[in-house]
N, C-alpha and C. Protein backbone atom coordinates (compact mmCIF):
# COMPACT_ATOMS: atom_id res chain seq x y z
N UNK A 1 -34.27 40.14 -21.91
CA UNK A 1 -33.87 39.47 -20.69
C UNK A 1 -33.22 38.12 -20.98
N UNK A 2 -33.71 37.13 -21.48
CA UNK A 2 -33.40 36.08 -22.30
C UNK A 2 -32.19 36.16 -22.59
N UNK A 3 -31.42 37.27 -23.63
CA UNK A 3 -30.26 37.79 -24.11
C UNK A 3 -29.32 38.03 -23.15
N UNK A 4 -29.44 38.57 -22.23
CA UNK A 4 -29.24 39.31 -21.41
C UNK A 4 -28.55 37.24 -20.56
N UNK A 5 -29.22 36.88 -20.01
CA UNK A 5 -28.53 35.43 -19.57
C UNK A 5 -28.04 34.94 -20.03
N UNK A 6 -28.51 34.64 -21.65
CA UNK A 6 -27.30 33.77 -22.36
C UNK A 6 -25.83 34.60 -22.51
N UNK A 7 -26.02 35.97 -22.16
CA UNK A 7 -24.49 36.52 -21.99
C UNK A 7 -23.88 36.21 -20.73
N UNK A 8 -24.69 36.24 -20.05
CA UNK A 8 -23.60 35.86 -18.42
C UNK A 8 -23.45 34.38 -18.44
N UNK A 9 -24.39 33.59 -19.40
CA UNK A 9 -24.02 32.14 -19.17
C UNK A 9 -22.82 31.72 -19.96
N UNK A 10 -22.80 32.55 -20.98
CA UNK A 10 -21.42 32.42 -21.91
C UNK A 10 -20.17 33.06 -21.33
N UNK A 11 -20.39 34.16 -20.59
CA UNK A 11 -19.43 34.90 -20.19
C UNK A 11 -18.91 34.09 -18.54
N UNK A 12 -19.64 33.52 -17.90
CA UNK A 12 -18.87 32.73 -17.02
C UNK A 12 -17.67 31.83 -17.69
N UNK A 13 -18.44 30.47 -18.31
CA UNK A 13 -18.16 29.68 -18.90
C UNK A 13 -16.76 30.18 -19.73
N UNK A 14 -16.86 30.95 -20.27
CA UNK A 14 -15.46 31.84 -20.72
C UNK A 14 -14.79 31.68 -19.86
N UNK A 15 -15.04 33.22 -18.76
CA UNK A 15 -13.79 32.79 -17.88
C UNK A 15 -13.74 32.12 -16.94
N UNK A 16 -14.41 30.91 -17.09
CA UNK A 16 -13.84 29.64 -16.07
C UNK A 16 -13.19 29.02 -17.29
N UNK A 17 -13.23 28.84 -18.39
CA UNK A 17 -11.98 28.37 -19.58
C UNK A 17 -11.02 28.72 -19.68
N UNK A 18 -10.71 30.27 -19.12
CA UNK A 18 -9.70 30.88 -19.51
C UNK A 18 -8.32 29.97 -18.54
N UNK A 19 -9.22 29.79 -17.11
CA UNK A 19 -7.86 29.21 -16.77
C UNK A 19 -7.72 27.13 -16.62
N UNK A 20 -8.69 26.79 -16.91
CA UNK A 20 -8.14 25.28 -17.33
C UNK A 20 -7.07 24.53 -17.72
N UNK A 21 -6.42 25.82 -18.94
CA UNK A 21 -4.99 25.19 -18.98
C UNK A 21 -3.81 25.44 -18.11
N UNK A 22 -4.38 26.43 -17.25
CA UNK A 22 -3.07 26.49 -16.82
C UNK A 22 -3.12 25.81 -15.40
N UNK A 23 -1.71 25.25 -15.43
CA UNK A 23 -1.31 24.74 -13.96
C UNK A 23 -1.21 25.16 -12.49
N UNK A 24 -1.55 25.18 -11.79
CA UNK A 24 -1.21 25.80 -10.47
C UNK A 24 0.05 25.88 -10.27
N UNK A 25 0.34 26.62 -9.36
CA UNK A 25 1.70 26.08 -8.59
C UNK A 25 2.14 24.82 -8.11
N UNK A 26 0.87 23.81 -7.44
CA UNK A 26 1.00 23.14 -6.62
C UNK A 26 1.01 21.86 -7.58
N UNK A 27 0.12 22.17 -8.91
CA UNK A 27 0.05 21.09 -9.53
C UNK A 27 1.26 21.07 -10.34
N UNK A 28 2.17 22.32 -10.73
CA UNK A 28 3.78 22.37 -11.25
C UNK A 28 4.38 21.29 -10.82
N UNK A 29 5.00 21.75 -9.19
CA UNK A 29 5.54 21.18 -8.22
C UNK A 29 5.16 19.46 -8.40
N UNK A 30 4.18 19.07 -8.23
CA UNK A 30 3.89 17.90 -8.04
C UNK A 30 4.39 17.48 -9.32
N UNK A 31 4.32 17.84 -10.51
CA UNK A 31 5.03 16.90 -11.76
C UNK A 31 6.74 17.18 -11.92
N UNK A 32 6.91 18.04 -11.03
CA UNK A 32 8.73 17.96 -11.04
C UNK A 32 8.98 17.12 -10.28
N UNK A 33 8.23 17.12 -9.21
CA UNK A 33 8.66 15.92 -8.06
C UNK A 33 8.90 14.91 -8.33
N UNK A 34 7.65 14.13 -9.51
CA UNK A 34 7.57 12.86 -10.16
C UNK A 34 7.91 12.66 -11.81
N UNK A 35 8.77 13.44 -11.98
CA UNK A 35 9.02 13.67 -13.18
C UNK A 35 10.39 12.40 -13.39
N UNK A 36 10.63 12.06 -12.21
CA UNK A 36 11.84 10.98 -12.25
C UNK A 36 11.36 9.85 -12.09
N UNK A 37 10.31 9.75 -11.86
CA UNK A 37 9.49 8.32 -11.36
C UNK A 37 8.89 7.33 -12.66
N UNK A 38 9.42 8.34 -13.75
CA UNK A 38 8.45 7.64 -15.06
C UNK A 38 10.02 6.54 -15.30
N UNK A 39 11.14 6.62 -14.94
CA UNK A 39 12.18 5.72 -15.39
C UNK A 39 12.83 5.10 -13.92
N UNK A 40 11.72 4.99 -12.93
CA UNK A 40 12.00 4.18 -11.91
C UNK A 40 11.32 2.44 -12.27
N UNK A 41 12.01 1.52 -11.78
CA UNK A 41 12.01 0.43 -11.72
C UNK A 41 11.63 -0.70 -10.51
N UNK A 42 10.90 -1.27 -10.24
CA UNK A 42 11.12 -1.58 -8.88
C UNK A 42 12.40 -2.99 -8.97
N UNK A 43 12.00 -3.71 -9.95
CA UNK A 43 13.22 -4.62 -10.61
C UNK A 43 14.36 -4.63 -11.24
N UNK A 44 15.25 -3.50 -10.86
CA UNK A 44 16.46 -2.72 -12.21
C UNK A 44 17.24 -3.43 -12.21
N UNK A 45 18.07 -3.47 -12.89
CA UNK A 45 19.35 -4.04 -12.93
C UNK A 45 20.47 -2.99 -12.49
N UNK A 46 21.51 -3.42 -11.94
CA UNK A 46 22.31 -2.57 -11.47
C UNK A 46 22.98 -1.29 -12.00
N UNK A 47 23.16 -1.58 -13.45
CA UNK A 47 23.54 -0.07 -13.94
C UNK A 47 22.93 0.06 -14.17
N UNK A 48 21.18 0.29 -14.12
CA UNK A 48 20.04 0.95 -13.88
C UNK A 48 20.19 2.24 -12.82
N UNK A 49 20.81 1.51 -11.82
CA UNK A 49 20.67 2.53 -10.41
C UNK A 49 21.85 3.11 -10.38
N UNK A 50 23.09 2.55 -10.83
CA UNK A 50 24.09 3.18 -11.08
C UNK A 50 23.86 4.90 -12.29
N UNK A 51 22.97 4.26 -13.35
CA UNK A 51 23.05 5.23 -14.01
C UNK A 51 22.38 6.54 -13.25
N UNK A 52 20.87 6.57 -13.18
CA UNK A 52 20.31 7.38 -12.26
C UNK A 52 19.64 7.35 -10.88
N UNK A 53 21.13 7.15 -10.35
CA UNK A 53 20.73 6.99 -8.69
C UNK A 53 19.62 7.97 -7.91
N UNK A 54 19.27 8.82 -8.10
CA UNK A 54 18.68 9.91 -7.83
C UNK A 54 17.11 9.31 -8.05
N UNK A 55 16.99 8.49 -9.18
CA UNK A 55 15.52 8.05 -9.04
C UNK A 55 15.22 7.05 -8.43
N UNK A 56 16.29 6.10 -7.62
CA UNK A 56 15.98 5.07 -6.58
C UNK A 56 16.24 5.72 -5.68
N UNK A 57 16.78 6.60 -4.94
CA UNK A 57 16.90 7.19 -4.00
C UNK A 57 15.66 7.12 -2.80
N UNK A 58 16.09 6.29 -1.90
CA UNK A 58 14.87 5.72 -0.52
C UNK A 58 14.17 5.21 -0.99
N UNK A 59 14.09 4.63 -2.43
CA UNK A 59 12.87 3.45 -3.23
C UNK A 59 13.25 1.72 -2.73
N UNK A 60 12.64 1.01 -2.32
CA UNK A 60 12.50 0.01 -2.48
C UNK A 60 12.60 -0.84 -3.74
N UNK A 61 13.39 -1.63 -3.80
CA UNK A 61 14.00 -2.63 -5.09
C UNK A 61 14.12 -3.81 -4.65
N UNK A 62 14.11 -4.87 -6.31
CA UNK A 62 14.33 -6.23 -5.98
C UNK A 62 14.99 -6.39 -7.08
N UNK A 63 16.44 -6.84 -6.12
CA UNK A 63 17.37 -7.03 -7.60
C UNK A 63 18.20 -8.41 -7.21
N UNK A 64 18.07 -9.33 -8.37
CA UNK A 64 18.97 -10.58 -8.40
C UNK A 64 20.18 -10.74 -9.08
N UNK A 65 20.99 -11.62 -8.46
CA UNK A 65 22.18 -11.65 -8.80
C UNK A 65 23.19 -12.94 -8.48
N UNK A 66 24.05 -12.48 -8.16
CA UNK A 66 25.14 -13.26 -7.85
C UNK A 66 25.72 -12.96 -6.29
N UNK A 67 25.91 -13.67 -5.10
CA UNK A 67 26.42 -13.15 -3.85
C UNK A 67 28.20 -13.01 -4.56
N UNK A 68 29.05 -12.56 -4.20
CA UNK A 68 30.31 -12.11 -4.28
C UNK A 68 31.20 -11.79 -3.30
N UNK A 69 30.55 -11.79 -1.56
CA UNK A 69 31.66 -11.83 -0.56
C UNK A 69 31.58 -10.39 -0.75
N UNK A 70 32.56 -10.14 -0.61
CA UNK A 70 33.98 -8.80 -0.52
C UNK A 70 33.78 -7.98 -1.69
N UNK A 71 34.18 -8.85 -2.75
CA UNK A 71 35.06 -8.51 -3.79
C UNK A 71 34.50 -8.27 -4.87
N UNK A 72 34.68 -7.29 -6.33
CA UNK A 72 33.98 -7.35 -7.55
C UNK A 72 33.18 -5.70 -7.68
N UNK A 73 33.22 -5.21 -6.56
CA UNK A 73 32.46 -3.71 -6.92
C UNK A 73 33.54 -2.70 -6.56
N UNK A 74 33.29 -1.81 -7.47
CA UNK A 74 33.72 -0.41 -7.32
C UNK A 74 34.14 0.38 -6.32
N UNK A 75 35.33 0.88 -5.69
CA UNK A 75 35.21 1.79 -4.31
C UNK A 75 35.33 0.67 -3.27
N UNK A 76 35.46 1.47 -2.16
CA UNK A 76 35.11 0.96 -1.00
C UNK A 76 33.56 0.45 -0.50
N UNK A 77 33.64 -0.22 0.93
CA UNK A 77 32.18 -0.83 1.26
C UNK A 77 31.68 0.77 1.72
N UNK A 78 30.42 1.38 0.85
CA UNK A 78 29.92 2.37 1.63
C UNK A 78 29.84 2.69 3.29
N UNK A 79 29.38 1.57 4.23
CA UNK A 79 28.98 1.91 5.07
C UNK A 79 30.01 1.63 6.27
N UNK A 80 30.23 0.22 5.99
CA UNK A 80 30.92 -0.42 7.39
C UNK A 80 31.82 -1.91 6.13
N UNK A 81 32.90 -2.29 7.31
CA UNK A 81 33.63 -3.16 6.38
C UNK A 81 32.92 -4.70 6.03
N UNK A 82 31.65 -4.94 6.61
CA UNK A 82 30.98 -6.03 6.71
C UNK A 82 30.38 -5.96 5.07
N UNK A 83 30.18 -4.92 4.71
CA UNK A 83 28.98 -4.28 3.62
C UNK A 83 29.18 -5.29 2.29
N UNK A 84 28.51 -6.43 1.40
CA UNK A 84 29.08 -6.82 0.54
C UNK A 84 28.60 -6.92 -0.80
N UNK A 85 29.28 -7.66 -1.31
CA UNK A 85 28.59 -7.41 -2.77
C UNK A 85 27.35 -8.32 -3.52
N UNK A 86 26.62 -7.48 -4.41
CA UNK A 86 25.49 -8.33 -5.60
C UNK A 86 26.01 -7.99 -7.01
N UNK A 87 26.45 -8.85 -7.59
CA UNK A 87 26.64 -8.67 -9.12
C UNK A 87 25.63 -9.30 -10.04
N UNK A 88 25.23 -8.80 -10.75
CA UNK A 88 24.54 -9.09 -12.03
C UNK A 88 24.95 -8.86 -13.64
N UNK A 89 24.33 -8.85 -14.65
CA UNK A 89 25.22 -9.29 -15.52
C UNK A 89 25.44 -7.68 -15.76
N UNK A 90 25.02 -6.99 -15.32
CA UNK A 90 25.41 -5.12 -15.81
C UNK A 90 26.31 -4.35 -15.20
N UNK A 91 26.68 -5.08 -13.38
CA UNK A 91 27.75 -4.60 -12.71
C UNK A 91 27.59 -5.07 -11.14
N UNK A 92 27.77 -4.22 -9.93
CA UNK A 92 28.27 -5.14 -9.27
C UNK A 92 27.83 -3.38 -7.88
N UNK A 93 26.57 -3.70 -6.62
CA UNK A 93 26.94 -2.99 -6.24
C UNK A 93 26.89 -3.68 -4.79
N UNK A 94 27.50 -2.51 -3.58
CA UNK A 94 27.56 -2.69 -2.44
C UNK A 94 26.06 -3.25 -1.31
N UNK A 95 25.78 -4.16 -0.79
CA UNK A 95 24.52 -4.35 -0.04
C UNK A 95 24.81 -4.03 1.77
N UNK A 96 24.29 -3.99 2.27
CA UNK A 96 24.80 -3.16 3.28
C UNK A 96 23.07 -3.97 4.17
N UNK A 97 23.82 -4.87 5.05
CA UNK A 97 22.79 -5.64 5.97
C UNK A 97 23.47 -7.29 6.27
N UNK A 98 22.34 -7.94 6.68
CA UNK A 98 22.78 -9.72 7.00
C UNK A 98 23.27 -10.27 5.57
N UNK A 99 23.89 -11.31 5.69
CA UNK A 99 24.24 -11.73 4.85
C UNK A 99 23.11 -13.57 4.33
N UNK A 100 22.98 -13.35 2.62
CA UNK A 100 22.07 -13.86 2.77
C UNK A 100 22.29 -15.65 3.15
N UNK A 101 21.32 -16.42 3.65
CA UNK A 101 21.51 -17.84 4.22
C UNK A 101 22.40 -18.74 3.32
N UNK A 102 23.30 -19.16 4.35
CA UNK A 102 24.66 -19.90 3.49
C UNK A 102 25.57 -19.25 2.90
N UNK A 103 26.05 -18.08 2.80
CA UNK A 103 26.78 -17.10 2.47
C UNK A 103 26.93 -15.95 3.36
N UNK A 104 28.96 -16.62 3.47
CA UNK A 104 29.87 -15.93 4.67
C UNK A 104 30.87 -15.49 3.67
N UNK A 105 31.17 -14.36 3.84
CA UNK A 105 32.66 -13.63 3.54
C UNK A 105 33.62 -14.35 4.04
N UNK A 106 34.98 -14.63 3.73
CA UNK A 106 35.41 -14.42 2.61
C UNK A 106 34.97 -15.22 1.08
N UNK A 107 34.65 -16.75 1.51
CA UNK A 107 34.15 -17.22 0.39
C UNK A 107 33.03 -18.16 0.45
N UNK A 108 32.59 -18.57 1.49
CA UNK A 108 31.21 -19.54 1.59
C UNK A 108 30.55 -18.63 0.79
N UNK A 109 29.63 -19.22 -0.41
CA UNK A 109 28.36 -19.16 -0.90
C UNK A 109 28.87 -18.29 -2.19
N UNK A 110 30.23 -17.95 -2.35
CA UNK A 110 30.75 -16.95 -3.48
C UNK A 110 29.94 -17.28 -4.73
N UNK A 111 29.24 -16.82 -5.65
CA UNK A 111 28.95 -17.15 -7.15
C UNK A 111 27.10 -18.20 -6.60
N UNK A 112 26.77 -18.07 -5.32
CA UNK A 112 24.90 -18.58 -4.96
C UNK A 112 24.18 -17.28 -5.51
N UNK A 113 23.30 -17.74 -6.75
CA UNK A 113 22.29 -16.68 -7.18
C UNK A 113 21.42 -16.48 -6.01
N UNK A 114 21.50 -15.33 -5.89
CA UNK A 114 20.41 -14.74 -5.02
C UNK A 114 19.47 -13.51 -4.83
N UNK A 115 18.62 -13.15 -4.31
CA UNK A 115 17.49 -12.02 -4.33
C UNK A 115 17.58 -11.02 -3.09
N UNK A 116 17.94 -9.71 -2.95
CA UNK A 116 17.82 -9.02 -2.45
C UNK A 116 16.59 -7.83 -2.84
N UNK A 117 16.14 -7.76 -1.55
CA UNK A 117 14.70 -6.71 -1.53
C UNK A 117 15.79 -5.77 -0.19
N UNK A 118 15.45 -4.16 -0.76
CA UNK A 118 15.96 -3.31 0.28
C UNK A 118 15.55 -1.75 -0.90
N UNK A 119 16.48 -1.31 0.23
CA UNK A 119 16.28 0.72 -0.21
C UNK A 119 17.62 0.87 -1.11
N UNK A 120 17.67 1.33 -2.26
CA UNK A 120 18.90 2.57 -2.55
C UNK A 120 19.02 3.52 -1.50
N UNK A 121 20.31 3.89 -1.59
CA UNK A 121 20.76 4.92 -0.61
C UNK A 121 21.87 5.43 -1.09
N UNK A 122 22.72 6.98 -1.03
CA UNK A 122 23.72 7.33 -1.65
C UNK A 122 24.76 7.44 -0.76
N UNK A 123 25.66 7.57 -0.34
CA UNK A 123 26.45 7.57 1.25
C UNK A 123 26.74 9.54 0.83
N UNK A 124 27.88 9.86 1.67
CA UNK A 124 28.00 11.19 1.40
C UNK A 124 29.07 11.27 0.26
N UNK A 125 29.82 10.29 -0.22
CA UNK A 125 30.56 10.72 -1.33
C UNK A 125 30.21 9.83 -2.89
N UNK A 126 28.64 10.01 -2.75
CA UNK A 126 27.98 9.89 -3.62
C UNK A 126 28.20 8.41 -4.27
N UNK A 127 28.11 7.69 -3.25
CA UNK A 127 27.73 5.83 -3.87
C UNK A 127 27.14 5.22 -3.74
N UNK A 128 26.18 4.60 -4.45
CA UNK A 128 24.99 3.92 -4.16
C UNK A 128 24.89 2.58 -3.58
N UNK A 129 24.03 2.61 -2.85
CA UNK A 129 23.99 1.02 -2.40
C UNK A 129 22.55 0.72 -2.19
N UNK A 130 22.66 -0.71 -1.38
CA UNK A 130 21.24 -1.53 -1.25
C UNK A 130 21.39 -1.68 0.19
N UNK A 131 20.55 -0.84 0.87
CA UNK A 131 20.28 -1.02 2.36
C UNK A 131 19.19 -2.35 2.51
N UNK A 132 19.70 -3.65 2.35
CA UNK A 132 18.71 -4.65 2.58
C UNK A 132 17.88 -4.70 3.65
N UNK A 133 16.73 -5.07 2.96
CA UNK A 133 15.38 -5.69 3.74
C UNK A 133 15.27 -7.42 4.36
N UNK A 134 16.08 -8.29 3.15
CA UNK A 134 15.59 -9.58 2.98
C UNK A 134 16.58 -9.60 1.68
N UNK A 135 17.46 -10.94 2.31
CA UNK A 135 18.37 -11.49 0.64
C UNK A 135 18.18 -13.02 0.97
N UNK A 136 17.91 -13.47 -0.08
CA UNK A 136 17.12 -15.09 -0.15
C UNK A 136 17.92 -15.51 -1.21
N UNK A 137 18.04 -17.06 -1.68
CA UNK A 137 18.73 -17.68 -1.98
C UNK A 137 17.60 -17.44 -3.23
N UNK A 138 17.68 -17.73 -4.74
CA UNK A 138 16.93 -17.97 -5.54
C UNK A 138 16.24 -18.95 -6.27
């Protein structure tokens, strides 16, 4: 009898081992999802997000720079013609909101370091920008 338990106690224990390694479905899924999140930044620098836009995508960022007006980025203003620029020393992208205190297009405040907090966003012909939250002087 004795014998007889230590086989079913081994033989559970077995096959509850058998599947430990393997993953669920659900637990798959969940590491593809976040499989882009290991080279997200909340502080990037701009050809950070330029390079893989896809992993800031609706993330919240804080990126400093340079205000620039108008002028200095790539393409057109994604959104609307107000939309302007943050350059830093890696490149230069579109911000898309108020403009930050003391800095007016065309040139008030051109070359004032400053801090923008907002979302990445891609428009439909695939260009990234900074949907600002808050751009502060630095």
């Amino acid at each position: 009898m004795k014998k007889l338990i230590i086989f079913w106690v081994v033989a559970i224990i077995a096959i509850a081992g058998i599947g430990c390694g393997k993953k669920t479905k659900v637990e798959e899924k969940n590491q593809a999802a976040n499989s882009g999140s290991a080279a997200f930044s909340a502080t990037p620098k701009i050809s950070d997000i330029f390079a893989k836009p896809e992993n800031y995508l609706n993330k919240e960022v804080t990126v400093t720079g340079q205000f620039m007006g108008w002028k200095g980025a790539a393409g057109g203003p994604p959104v609307t013609r107000s939309d302007w620029v943050l350059k830093d020393e890696t490149g230069a992208i579109y911000v898309v909101g108020p403009y930050p205190p003391g800095c007016i297009p065309p040139d008030t405040g051109i070359g004032t370091r400053i801090k923008v907090k907002g979302v990445v966003k891609i428009n439909d012909v695939k260009q990234a920008y900074i949907q600002s939250k808050l751009s502060e002087k630095e």
